[in-house]
N, C-alpha and C. Protein backbone atom coordinates (compact mmCIF):
# COMPACT_ATOMS: atom_id res chain seq x y z
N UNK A 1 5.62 48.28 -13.87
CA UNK A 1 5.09 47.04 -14.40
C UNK A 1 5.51 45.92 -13.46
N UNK A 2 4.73 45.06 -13.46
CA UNK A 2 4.83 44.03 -12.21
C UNK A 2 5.70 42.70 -13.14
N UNK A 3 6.35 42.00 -12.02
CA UNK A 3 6.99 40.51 -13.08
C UNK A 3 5.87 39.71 -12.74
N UNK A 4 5.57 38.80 -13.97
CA UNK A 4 4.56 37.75 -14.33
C UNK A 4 4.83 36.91 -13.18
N UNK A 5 3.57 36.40 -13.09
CA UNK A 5 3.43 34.79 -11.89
C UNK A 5 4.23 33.49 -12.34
N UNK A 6 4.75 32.82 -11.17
CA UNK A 6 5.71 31.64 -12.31
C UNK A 6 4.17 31.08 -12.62
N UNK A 7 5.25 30.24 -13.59
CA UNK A 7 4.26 28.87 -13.88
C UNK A 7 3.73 27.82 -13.18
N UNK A 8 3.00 26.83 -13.62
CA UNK A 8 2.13 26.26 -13.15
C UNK A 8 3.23 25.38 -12.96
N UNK A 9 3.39 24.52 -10.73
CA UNK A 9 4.04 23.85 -10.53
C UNK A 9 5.20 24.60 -10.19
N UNK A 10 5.39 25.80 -10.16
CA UNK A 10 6.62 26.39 -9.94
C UNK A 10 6.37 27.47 -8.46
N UNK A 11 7.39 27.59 -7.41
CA UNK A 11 6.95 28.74 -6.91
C UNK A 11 7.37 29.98 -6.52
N UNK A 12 7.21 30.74 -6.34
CA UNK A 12 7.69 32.39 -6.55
C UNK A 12 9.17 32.18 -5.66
N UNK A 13 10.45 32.12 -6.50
CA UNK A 13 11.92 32.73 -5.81
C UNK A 13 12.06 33.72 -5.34
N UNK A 14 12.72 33.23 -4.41
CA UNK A 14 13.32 34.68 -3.00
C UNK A 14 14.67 34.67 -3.17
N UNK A 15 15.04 35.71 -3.43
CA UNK A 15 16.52 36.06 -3.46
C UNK A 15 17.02 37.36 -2.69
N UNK A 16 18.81 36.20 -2.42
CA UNK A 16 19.56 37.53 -1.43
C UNK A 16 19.87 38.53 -1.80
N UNK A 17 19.98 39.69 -0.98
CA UNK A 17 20.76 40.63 -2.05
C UNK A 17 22.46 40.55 -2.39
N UNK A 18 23.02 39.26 -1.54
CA UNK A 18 24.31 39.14 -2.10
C UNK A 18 23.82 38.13 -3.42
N UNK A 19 22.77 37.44 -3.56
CA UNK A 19 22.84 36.39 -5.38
C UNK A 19 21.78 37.61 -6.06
N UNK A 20 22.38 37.82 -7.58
CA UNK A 20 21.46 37.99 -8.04
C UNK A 20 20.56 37.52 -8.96
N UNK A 21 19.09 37.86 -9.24
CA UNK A 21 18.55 36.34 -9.75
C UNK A 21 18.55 36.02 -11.36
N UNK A 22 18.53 34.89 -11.54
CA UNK A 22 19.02 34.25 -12.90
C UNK A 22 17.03 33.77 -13.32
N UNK A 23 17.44 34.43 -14.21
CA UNK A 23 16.21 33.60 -14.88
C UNK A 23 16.27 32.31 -15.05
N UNK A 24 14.80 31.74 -14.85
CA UNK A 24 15.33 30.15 -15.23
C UNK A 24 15.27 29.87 -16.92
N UNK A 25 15.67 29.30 -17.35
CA UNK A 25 15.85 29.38 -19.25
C UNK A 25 15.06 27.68 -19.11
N UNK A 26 14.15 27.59 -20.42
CA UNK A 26 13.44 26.52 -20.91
C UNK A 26 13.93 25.58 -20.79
N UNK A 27 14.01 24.43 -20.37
CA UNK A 27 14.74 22.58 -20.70
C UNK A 27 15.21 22.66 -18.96
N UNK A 28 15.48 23.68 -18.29
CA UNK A 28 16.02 23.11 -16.90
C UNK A 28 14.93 22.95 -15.96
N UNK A 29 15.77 22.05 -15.08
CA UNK A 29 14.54 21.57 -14.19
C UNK A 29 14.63 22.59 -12.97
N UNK A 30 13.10 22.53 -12.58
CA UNK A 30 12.65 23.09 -11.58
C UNK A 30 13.41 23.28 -9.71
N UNK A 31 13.52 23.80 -9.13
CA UNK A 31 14.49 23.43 -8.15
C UNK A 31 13.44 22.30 -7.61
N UNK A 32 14.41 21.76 -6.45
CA UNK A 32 13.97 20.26 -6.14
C UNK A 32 12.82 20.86 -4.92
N UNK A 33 11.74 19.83 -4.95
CA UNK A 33 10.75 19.82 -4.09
C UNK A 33 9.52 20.55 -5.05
N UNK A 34 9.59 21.22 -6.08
CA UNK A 34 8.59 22.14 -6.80
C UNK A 34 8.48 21.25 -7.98
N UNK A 35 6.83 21.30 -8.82
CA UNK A 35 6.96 21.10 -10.14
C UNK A 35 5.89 20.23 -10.20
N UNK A 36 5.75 18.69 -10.76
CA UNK A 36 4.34 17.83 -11.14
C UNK A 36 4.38 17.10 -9.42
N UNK A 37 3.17 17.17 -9.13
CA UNK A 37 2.46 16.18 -8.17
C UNK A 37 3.59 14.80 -7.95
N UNK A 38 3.60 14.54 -6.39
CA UNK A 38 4.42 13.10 -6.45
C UNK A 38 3.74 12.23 -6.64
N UNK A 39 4.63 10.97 -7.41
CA UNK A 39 4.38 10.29 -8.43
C UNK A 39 3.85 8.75 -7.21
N UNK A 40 3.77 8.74 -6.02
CA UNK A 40 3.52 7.53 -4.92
C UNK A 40 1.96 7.75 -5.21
N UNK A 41 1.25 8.29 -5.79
CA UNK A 41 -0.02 7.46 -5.98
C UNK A 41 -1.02 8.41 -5.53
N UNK A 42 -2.32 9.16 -5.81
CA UNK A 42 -3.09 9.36 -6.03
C UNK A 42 -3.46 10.45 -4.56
N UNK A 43 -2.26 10.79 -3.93
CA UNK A 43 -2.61 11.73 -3.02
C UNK A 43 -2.38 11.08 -2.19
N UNK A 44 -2.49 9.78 -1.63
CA UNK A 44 -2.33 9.02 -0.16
C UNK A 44 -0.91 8.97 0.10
N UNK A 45 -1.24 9.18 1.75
CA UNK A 45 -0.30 9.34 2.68
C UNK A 45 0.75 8.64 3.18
N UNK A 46 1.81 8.64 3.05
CA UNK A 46 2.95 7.89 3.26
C UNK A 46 2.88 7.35 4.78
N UNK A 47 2.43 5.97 5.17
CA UNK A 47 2.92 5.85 6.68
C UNK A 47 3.65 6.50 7.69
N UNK A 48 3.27 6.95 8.81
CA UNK A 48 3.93 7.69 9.96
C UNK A 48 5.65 6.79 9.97
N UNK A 49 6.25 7.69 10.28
CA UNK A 49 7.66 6.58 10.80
C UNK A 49 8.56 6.23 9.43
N UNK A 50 8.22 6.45 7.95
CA UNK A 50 8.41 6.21 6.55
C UNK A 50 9.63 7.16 5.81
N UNK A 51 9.39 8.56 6.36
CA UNK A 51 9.87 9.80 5.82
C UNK A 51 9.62 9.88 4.38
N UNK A 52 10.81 10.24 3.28
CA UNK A 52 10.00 10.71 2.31
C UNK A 52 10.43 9.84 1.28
N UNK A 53 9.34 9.03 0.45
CA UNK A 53 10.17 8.09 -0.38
C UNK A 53 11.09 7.92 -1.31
N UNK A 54 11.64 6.87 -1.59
CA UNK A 54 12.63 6.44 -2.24
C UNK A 54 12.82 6.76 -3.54
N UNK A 55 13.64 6.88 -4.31
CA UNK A 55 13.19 7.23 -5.87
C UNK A 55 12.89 5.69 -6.49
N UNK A 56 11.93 6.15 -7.21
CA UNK A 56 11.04 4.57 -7.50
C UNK A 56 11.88 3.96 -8.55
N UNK A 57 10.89 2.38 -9.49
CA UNK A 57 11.85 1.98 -10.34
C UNK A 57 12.59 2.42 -11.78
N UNK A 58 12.41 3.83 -12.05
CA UNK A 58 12.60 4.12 -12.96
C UNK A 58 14.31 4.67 -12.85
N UNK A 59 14.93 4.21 -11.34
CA UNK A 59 15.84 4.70 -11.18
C UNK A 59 17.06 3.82 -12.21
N UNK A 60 18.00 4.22 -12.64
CA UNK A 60 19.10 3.57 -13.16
C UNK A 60 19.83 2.60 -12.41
N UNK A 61 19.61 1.35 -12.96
CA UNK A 61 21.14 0.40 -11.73
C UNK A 61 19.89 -0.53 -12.05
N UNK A 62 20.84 -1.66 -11.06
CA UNK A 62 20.20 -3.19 -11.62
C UNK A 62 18.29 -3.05 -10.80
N UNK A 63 18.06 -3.65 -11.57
CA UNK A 63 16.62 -3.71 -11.21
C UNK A 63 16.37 -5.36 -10.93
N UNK A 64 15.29 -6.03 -9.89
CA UNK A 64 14.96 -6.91 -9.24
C UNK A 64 13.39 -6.69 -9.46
N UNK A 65 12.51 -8.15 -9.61
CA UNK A 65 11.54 -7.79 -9.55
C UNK A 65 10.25 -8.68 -8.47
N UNK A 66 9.51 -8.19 -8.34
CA UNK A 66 8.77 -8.43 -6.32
C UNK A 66 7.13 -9.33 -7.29
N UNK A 67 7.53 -10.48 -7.59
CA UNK A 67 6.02 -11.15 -7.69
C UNK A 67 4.80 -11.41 -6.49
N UNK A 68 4.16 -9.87 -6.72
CA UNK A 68 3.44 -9.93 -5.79
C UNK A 68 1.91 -10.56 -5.49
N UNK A 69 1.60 -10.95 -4.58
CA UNK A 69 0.11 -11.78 -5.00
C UNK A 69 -0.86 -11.77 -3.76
N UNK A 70 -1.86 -10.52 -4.15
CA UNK A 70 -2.75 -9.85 -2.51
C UNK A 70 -3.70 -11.44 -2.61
N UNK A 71 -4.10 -12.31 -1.77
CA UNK A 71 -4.65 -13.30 -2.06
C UNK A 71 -6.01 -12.99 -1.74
N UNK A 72 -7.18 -13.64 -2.29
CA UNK A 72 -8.65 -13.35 -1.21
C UNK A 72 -9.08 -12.66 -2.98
N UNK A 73 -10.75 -12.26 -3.18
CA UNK A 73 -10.93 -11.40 -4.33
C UNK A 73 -11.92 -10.27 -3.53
N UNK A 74 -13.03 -9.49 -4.42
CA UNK A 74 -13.56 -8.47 -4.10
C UNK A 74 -15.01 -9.53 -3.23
N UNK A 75 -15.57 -10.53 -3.64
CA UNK A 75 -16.58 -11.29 -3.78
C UNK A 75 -16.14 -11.72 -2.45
N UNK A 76 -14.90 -12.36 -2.24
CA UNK A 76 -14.59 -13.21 -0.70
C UNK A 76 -13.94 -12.82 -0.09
N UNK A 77 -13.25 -11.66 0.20
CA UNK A 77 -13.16 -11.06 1.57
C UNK A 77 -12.93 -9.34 1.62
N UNK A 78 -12.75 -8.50 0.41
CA UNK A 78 -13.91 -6.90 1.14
C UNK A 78 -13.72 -6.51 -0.51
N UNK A 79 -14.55 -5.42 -0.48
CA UNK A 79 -14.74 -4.34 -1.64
C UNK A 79 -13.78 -3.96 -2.01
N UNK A 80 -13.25 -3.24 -0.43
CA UNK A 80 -12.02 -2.19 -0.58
C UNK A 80 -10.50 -2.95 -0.48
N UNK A 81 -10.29 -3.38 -1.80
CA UNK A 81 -8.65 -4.35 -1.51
C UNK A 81 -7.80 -3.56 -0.61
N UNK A 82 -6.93 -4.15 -0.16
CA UNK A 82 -5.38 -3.65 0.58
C UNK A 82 -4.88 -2.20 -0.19
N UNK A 83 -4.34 -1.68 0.82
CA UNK A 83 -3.45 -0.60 -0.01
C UNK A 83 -1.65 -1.15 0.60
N UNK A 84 -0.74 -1.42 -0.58
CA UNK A 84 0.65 -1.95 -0.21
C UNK A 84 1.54 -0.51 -0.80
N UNK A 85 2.77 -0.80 0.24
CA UNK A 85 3.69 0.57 -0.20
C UNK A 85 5.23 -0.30 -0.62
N UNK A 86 5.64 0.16 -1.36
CA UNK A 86 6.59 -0.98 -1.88
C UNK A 86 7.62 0.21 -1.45
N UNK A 87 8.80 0.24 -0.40
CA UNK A 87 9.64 1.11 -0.60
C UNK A 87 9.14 2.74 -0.33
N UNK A 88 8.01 2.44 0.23
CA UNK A 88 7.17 3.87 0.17
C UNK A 88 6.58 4.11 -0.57
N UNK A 89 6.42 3.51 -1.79
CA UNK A 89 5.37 4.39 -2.79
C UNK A 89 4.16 3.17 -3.01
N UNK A 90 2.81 3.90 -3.12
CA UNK A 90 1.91 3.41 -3.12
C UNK A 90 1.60 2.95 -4.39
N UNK A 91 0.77 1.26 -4.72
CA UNK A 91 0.51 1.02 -5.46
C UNK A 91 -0.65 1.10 -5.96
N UNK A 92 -1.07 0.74 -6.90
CA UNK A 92 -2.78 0.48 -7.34
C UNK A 92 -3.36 -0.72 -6.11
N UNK A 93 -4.28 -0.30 -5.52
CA UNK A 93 -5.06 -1.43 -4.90
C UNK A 93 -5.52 -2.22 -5.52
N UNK A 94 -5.43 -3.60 -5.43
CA UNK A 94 -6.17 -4.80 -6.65
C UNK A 94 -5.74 -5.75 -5.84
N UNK A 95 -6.87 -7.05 -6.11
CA UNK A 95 -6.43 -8.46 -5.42
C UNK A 95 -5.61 -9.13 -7.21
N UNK A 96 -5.34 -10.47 -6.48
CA UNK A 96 -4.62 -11.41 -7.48
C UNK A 96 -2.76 -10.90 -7.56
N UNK A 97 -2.96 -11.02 -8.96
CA UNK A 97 -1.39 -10.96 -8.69
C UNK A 97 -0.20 -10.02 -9.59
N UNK A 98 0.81 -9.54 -9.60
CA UNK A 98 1.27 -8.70 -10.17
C UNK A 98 3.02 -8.70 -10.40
N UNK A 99 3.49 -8.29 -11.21
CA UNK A 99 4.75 -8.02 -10.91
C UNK A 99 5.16 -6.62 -11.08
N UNK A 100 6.11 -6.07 -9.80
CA UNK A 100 6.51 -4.80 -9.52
C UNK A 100 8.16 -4.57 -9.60
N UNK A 101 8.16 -3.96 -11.01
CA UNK A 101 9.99 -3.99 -10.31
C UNK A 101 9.97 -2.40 -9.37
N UNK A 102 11.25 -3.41 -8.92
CA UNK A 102 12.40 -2.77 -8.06
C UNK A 102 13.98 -2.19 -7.94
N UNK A 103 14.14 -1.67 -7.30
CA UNK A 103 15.47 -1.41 -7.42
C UNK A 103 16.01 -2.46 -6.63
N UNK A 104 17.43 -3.56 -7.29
CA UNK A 104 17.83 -4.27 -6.41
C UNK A 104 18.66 -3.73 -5.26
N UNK A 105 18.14 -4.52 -3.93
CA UNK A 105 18.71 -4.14 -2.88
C UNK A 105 17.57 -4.29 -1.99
N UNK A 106 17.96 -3.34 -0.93
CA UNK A 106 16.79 -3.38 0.42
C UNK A 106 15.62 -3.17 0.18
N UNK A 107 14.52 -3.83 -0.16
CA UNK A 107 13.36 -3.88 0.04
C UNK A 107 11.97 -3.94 0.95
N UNK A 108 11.09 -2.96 1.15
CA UNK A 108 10.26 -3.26 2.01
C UNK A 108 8.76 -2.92 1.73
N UNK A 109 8.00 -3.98 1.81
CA UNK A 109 6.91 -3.84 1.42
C UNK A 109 5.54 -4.01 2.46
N UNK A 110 4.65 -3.14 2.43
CA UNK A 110 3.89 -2.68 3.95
C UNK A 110 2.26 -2.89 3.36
N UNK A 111 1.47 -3.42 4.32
CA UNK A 111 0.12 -3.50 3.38
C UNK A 111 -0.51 -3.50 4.75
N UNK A 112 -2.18 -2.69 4.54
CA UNK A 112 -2.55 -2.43 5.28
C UNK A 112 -4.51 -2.66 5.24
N UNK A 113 -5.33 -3.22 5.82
CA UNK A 113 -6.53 -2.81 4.93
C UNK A 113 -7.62 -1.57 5.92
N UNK A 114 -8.55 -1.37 4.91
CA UNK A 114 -9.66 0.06 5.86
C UNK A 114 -10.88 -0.51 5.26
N UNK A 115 -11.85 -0.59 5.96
CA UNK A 115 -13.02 -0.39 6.21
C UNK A 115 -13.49 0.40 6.99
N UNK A 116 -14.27 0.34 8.42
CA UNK A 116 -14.53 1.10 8.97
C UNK A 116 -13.07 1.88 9.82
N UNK A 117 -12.01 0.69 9.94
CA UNK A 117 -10.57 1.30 10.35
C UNK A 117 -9.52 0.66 9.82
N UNK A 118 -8.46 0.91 10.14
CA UNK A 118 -7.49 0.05 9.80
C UNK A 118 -7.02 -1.13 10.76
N UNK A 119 -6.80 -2.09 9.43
CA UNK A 119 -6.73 -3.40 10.15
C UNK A 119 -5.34 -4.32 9.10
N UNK A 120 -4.98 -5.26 9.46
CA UNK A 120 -4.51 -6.25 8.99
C UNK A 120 -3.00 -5.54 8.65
N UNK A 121 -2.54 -5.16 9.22
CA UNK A 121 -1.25 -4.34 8.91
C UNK A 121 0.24 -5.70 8.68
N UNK A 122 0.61 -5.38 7.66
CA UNK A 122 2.00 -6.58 7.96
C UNK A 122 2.84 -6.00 7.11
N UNK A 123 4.21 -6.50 7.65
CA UNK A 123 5.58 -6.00 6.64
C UNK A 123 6.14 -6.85 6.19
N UNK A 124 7.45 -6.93 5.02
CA UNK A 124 8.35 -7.58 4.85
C UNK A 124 9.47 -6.79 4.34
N UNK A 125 10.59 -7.81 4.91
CA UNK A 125 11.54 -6.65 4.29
C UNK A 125 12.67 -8.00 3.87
N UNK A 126 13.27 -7.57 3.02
CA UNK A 126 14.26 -8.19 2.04
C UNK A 126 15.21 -7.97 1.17
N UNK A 127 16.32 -8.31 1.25
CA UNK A 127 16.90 -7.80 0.36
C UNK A 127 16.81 -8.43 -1.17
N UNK A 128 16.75 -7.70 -1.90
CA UNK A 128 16.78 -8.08 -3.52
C UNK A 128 17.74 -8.01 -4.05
N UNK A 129 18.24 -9.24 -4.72
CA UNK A 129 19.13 -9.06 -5.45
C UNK A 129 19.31 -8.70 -7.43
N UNK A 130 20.02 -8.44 -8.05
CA UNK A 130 19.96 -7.98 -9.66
C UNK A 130 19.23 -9.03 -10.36
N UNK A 131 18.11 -8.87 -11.10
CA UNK A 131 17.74 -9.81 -11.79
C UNK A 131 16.59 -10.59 -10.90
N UNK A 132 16.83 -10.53 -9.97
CA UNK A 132 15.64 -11.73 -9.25
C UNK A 132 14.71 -11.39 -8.83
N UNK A 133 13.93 -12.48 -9.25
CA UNK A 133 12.32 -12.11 -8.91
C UNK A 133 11.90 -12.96 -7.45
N UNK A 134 11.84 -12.00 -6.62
CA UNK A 134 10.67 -12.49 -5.21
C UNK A 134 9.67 -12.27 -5.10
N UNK A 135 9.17 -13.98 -5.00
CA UNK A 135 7.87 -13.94 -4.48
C UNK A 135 7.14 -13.40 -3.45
N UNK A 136 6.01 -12.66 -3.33
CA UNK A 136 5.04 -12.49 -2.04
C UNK A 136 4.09 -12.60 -2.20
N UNK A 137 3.76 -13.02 -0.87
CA UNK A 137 1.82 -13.05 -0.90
C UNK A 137 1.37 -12.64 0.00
N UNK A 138 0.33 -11.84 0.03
CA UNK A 138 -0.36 -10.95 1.60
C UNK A 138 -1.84 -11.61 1.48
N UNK A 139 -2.21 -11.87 2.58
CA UNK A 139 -3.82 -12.69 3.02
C UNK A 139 -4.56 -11.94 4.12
N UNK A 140 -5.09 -10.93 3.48
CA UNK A 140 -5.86 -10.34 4.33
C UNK A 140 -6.90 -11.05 5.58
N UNK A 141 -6.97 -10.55 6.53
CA UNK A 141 -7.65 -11.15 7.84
C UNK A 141 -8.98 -11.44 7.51
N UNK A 142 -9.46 -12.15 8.56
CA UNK A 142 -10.86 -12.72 8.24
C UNK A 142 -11.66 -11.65 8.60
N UNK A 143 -11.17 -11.05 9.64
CA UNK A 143 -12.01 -9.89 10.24
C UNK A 143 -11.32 -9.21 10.71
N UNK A 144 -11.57 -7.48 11.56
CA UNK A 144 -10.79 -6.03 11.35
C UNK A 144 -10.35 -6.34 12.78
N UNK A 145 -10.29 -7.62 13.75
CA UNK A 145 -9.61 -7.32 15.07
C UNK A 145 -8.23 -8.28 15.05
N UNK A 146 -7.58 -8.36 13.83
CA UNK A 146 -5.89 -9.07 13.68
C UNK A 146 -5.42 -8.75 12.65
N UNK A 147 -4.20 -9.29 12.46
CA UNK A 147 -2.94 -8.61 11.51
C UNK A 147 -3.49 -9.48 10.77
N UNK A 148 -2.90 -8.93 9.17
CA UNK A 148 -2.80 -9.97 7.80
C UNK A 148 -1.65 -10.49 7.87
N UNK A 149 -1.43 -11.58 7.15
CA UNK A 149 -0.17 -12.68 6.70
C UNK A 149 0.63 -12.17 5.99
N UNK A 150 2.04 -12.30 5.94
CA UNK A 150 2.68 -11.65 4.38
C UNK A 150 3.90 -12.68 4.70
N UNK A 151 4.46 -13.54 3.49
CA UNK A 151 5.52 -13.77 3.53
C UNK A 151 5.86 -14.21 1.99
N UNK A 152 7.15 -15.38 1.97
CA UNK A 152 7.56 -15.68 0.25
C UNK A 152 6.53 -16.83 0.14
N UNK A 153 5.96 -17.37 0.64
CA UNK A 153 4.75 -18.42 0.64
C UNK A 153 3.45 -18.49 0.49
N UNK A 154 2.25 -18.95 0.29
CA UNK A 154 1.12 -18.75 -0.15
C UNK A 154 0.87 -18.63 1.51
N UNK A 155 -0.02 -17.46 2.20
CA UNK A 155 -0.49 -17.54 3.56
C UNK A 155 -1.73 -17.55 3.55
N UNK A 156 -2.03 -18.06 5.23
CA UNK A 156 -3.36 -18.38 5.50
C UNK A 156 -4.06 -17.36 6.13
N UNK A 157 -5.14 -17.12 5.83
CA UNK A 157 -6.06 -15.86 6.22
C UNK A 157 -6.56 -16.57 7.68
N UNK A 158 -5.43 -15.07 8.67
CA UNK A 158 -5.94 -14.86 10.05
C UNK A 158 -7.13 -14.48 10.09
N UNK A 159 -7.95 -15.72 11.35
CA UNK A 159 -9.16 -15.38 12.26
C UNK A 159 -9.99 -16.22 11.83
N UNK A 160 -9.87 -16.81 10.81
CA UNK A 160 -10.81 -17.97 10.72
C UNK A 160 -12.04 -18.41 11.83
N UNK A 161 -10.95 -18.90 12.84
CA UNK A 161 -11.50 -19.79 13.78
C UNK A 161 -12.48 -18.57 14.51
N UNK A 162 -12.14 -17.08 14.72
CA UNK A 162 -13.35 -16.73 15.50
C UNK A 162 -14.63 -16.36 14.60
N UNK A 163 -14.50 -16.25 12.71
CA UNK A 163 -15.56 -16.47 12.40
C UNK A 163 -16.53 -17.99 12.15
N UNK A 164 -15.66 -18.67 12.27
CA UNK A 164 -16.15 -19.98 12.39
C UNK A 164 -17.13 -20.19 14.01
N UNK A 165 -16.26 -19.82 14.60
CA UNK A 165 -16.98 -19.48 16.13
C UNK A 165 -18.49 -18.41 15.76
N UNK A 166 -18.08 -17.73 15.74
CA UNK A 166 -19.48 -16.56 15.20
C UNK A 166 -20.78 -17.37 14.78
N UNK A 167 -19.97 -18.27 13.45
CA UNK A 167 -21.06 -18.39 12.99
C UNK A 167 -22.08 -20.23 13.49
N UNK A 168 -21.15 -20.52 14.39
CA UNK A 168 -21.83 -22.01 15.09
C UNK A 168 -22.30 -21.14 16.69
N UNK A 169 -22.20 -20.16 16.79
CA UNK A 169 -22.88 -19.91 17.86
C UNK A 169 -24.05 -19.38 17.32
N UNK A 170 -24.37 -18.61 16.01
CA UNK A 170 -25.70 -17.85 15.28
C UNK A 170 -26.52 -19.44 15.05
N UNK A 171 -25.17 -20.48 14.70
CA UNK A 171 -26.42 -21.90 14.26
C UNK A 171 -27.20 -22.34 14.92
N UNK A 172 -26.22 -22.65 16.43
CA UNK A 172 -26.77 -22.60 17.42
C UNK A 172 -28.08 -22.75 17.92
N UNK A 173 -28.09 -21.19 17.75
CA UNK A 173 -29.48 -20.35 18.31
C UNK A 173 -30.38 -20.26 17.22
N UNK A 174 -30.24 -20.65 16.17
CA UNK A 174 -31.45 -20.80 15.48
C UNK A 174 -31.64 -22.25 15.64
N UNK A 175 -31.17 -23.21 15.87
CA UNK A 175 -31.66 -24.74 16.10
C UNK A 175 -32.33 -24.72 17.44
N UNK A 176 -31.81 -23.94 18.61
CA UNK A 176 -32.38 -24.04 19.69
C UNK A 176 -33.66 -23.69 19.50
N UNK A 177 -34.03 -22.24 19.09
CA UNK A 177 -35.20 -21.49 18.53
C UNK A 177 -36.21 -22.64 17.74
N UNK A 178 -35.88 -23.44 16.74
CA UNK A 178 -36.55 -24.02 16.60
C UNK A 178 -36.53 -25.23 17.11
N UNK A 179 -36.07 -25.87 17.83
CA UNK A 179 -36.28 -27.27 18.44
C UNK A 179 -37.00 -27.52 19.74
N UNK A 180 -36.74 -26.03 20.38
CA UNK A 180 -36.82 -25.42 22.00
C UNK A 180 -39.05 -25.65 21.99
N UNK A 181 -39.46 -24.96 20.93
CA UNK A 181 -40.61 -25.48 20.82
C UNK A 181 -41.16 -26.86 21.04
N UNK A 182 -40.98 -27.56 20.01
CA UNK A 182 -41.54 -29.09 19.94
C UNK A 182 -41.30 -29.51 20.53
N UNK A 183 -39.81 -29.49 21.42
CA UNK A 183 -39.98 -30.32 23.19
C UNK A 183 -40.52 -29.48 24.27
N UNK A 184 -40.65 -28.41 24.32
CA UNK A 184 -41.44 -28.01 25.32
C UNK A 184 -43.19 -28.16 24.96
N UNK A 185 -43.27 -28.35 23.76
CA UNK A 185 -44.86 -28.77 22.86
C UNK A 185 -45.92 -29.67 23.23
């Protein structure tokens, strides 16, 4: 007779022949690395250079909390909001504003946006202290060829000036287009 498949989230133990093996009994936890899906968010990928994240805020000890605020909405500057990693773990994408606790202490928070690529990348890092709430605000770029803004202050959305440029050179050429007639007329 064959031994049953573990369970779901669990995976098949290898043992030496100097240990011999212990059943696992109901209420204990799983060895580490096996068991429910990690909890950083919906399958996406932890930044290169990141390693493996932090244990989030559900950890015990003083907690600090990060008033965060992606500025810009879906209507005025993209569909696809920012994706931010607070400490490594990924949040819900959404513009406006939020509060995230934390564990007090070293903090770092990373935001990035995608459309056709990635663009607008910025960090902050800070320490938090027990009880306190820090402000942030991230301002996504005007367009996908510069970094976004992030600091404790309301920031200004990089690139302005070359869509402002863009769009008095398109005016331009439609005033020329039509004016270019009636004096040559």
């Amino acid at each position: 007779m064959s031994t049953p498949s573990p369970g779901y989230g669990q995976q098949p133990q290898q043992h030496s022949p100097q240990q011999p093996q212990q059943p696992q009994q109901h209420g204990t936890p799983p060895p580490a690395g096996y068991g429910a899906p990690a909890a950083h968010g919906g399958g996406s990928p932890v930044p290169p250079g990141y390693g493996a994240p932090v244990p989030g805020p559900s950890q015990q000890g003083p907690q600090a909390t990060i008033d965060l605020t992606v500025q810009g909405s879906v209507m005025m500057r993209s569909f696809v909001p920012p994706t931010i990693w607070v400490n490594g773990h990924v949040l819900t994408p959404k513009y406006g504003q939020r509060d995230v606790p934390v564990p007090a202490g070293p903090v770092r928070v990373d935001v990035e946006c995608q459309w056709m690529r990635k663009y607008g990348q910025a960090s902050l890092s800070f320490t938090a202290q027990p009880g306190q709430t820090v402000p942030v605000f991230y301002a996504a770029p005007a367009h996908q060829f510069t970094t976004g803004a992030i600091g404790h202050t309301k920031q200004k959305h990089k690139g302005m000036g070359f869509v402002w440029g863009i769009l008095g050179v398109a005016l331009a050429l439609i005033v020329f287009a039509v004016v270019l007639p009636f004096a040559l007329g």
